[in-house]
C-alpha atoms as a PDB file:
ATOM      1  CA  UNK A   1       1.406  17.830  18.873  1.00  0.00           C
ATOM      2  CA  UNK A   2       0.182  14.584  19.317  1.00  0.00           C
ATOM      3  CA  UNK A   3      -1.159  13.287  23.007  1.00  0.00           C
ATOM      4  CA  UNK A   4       0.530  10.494  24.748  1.00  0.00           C
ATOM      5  CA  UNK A   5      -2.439   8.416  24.691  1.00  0.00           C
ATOM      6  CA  UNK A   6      -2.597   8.839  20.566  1.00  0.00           C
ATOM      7  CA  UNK A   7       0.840   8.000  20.227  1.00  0.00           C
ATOM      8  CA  UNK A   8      -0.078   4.834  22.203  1.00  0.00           C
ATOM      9  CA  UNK A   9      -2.615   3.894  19.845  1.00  0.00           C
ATOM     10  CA  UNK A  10      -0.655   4.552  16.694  1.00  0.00           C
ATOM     11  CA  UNK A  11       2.236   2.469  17.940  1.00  0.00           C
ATOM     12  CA  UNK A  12      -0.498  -0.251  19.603  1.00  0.00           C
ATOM     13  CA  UNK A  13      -2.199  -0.513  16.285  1.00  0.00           C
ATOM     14  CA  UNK A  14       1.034  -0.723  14.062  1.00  0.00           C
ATOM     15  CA  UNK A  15       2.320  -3.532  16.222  1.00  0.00           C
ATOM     16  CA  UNK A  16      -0.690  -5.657  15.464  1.00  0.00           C
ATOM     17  CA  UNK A  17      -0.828  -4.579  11.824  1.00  0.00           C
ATOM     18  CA  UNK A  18       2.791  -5.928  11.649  1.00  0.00           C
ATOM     19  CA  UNK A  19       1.408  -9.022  13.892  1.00  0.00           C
ATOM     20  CA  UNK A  20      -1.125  -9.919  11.220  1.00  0.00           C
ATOM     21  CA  UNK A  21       1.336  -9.565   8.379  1.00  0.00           C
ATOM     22  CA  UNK A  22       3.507 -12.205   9.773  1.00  0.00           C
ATOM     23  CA  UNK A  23       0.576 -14.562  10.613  1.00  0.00           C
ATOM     24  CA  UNK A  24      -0.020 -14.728   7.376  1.00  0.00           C
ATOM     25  CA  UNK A  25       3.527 -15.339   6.221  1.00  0.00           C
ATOM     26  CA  UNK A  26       3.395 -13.027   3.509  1.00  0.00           C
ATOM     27  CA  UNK A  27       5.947 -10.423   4.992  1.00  0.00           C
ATOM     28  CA  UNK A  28       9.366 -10.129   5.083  1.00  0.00           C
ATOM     29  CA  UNK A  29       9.010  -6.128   5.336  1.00  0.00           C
ATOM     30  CA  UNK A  30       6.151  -4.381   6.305  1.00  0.00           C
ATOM     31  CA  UNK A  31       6.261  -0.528   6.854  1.00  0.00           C
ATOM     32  CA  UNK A  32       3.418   1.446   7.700  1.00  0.00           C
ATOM     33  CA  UNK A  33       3.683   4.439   6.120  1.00  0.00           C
ATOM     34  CA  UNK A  34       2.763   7.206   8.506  1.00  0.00           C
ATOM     35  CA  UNK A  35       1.844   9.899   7.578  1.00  0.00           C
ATOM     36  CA  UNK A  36       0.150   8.294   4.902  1.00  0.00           C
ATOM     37  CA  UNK A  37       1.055   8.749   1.359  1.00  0.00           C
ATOM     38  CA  UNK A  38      -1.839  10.349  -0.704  1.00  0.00           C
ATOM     39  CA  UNK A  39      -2.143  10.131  -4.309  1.00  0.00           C
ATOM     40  CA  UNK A  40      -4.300  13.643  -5.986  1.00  0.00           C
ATOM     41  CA  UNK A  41      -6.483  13.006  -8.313  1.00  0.00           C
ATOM     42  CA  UNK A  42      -4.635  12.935 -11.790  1.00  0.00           C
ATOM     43  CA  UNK A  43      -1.357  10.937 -10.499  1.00  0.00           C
ATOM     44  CA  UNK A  44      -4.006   8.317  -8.830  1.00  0.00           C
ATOM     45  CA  UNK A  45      -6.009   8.325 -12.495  1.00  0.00           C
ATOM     46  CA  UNK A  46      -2.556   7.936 -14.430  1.00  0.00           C
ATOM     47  CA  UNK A  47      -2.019   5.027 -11.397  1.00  0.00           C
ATOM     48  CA  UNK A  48      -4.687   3.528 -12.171  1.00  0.00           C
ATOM     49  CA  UNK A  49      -5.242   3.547 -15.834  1.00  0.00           C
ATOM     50  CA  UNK A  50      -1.421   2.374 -16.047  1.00  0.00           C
ATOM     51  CA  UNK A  51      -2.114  -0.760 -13.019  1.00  0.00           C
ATOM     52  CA  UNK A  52      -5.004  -1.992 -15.480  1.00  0.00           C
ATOM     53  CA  UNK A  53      -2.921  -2.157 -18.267  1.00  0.00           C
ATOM     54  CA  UNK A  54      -0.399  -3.922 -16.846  1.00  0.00           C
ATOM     55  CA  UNK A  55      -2.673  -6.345 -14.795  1.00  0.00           C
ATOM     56  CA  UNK A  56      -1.371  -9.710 -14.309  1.00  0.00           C
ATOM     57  CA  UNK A  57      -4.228 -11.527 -16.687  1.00  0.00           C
ATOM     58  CA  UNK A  58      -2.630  -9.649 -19.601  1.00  0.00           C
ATOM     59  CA  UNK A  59       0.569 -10.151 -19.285  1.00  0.00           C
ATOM     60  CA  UNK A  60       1.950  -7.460 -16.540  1.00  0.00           C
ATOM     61  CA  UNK A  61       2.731  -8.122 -12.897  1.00  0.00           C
ATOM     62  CA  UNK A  62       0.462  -5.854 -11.261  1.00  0.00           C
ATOM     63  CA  UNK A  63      -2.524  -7.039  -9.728  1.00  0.00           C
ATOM     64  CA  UNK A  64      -5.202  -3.954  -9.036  1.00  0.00           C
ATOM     65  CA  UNK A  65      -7.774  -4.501  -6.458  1.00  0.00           C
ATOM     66  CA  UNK A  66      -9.890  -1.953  -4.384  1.00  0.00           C
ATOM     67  CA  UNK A  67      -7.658  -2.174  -1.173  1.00  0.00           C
ATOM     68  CA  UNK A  68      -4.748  -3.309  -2.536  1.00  0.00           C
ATOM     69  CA  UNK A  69      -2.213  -3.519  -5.471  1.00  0.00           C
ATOM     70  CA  UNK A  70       0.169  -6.313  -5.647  1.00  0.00           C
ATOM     71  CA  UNK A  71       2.850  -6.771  -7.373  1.00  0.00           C
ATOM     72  CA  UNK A  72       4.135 -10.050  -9.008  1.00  0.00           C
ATOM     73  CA  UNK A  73       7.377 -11.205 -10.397  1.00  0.00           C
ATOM     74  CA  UNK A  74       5.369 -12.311 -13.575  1.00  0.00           C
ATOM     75  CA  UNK A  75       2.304 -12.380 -15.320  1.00  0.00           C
ATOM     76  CA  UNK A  76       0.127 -14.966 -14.251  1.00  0.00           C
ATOM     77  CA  UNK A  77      -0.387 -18.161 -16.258  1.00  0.00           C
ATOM     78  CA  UNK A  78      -1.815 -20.351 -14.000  1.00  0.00           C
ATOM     79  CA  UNK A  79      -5.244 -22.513 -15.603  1.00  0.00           C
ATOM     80  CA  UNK A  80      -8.174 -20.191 -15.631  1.00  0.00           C
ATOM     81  CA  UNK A  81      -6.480 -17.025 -14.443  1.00  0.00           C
ATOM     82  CA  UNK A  82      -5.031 -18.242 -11.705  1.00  0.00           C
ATOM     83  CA  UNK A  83      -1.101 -17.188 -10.702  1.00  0.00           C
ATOM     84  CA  UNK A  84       0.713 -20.527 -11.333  1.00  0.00           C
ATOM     85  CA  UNK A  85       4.506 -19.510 -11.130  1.00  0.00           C
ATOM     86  CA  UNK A  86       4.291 -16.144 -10.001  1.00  0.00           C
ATOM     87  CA  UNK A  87       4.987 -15.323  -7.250  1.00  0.00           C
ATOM     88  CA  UNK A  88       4.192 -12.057  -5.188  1.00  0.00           C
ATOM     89  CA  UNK A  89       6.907  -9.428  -4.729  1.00  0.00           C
ATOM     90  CA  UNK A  90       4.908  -6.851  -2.798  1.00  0.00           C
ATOM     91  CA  UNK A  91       1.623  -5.213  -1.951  1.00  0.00           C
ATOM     92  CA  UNK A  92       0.605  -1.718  -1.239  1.00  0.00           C
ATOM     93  CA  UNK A  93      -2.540  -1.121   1.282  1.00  0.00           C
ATOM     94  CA  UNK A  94      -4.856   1.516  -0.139  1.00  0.00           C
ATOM     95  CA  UNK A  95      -7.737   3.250   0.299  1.00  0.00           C
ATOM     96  CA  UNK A  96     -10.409   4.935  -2.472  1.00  0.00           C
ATOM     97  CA  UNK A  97     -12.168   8.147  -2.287  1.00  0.00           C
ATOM     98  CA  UNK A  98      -9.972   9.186   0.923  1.00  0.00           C
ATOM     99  CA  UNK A  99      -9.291  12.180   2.027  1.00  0.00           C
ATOM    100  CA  UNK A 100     -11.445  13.412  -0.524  1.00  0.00           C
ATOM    101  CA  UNK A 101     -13.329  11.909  -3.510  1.00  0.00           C
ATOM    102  CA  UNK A 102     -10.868  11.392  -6.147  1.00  0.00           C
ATOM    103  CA  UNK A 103      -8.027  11.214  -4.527  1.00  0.00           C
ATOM    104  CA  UNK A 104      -5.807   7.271  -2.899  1.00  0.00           C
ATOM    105  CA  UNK A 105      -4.751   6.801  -0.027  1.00  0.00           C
ATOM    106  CA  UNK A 106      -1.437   4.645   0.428  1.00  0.00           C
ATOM    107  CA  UNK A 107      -1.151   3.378   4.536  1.00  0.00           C
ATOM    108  CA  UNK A 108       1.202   0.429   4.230  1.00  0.00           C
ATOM    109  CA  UNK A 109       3.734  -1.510   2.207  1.00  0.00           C
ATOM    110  CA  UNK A 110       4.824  -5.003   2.076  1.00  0.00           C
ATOM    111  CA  UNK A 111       7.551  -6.643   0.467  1.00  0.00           C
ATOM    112  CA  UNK A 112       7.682 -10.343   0.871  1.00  0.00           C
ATOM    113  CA  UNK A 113      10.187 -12.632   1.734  1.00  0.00           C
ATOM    114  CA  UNK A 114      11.163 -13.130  -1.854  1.00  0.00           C
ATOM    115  CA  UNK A 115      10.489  -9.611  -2.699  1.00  0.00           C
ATOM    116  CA  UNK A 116      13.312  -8.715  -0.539  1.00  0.00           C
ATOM    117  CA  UNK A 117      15.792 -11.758  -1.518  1.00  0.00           C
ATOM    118  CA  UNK A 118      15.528  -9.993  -4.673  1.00  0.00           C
ATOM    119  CA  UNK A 119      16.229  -6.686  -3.609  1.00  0.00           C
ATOM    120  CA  UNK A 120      12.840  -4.769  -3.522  1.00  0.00           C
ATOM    121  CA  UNK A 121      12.211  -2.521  -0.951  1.00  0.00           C
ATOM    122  CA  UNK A 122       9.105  -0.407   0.078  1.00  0.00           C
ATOM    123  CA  UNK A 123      10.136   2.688  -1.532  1.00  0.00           C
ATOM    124  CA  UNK A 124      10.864   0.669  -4.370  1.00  0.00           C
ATOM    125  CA  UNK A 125       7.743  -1.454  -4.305  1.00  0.00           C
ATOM    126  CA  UNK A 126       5.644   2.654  -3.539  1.00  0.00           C
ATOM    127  CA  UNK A 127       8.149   4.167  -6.690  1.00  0.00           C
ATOM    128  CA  UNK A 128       7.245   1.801  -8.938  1.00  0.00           C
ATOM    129  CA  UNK A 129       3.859   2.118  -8.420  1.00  0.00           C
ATOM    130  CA  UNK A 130       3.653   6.149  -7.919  1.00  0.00           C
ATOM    131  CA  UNK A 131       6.059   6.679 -10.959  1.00  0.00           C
ATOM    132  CA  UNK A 132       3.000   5.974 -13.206  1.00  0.00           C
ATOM    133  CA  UNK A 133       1.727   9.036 -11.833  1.00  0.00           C
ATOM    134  CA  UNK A 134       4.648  10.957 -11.778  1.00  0.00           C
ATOM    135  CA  UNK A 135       5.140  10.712  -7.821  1.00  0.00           C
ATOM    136  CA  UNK A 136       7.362   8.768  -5.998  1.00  0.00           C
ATOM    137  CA  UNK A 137       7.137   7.839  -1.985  1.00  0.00           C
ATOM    138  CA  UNK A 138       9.677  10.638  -0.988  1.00  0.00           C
ATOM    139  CA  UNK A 139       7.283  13.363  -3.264  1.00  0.00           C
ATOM    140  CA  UNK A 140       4.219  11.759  -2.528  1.00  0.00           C
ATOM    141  CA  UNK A 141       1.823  14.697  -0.610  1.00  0.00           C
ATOM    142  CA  UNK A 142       1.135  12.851   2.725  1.00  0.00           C
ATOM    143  CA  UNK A 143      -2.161  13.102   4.965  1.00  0.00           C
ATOM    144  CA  UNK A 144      -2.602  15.464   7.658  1.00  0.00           C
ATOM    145  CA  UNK A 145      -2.180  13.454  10.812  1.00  0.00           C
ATOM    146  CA  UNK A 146      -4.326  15.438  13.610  1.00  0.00           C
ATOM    147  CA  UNK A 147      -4.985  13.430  16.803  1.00  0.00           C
ATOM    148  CA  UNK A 148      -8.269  12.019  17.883  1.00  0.00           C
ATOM    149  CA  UNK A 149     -11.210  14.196  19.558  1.00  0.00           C
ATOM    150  CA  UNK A 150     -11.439  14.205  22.909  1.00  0.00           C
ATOM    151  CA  UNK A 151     -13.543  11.300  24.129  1.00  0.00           C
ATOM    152  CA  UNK A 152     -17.310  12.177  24.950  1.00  0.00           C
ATOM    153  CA  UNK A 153     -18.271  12.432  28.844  1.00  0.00           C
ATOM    154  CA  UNK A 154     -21.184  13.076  30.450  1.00  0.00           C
ATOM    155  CA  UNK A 155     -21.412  15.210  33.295  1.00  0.00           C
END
């Protein structure tokens, strides 16, 4: 069972995760998912393989970078690339190569302001995503949360 102290920090660090989120202006939703969703190895290569296909610069709405996916209400077709009209729905927080190797780790979800005018959520923003693995966010394997060591003291 977690300490009090770890609980502290968990709750201290999701308050300024959600801090920096609306800084930015980007969320209308933000849910840290805890404990984390993590994506094995095949369902994170289907993810993947399916996220590149559908990337925004060739006509999908997914944008696939390595710490975060975002998803648009379009494909871009701004000059050069760029986004233009689209706008962004959502974005999921990720992490490569963690716990192990091969396998993703998902640690937040946003869904923007018009994201959620338009009726996305996070598990919807996380299903649409994980379905291209076969997963969604409710059957999604999640990371073993263990608390922190005990700090280091000398005697």
């Amino acid at each position: 069972m977690p300490t009090h102290e770890y609980t502290e920090d968990l709750a201290e660090q999701e308050a300024l995760e959600l801090l920096a989120a609306a800084a930015c202006d980007e969320a209308a939703v933000t849910e840290v998912i805890r404990p984390a969703a993590v994506l094995p190895e095949l369902a994170a290569q289907s993810i993947l393989t399916v996220l590149g296909a559908r990337d925004v610069r060739v006509g999908g709405c997914w944008e696939a970078e390595p710490t975060c996916w975002r998803r648009y209400d379009r494909p871009w077709n701004g000059p050069g690339g760029t986004p233009g009209t689209a706008e962004l729905i959502g974005s999921l927080q990720i992490a490569y190569g963690s716990p192990t190797k091969y396998e993703i780790t998902v640690f937040r979800a946003t869904v923007t302001s018009l994201g959620a005018m338009r009726n996305w959520t996070v598990s919807l923003l996380c299903d649409e995503a994980f379905g291209f693995g076969g997963l969604t966010l409710a059957s999604c394997p999640r990371a073993d949360l263990k608390p922190p060591p005990a700090p280091f003291r000398l005697r």
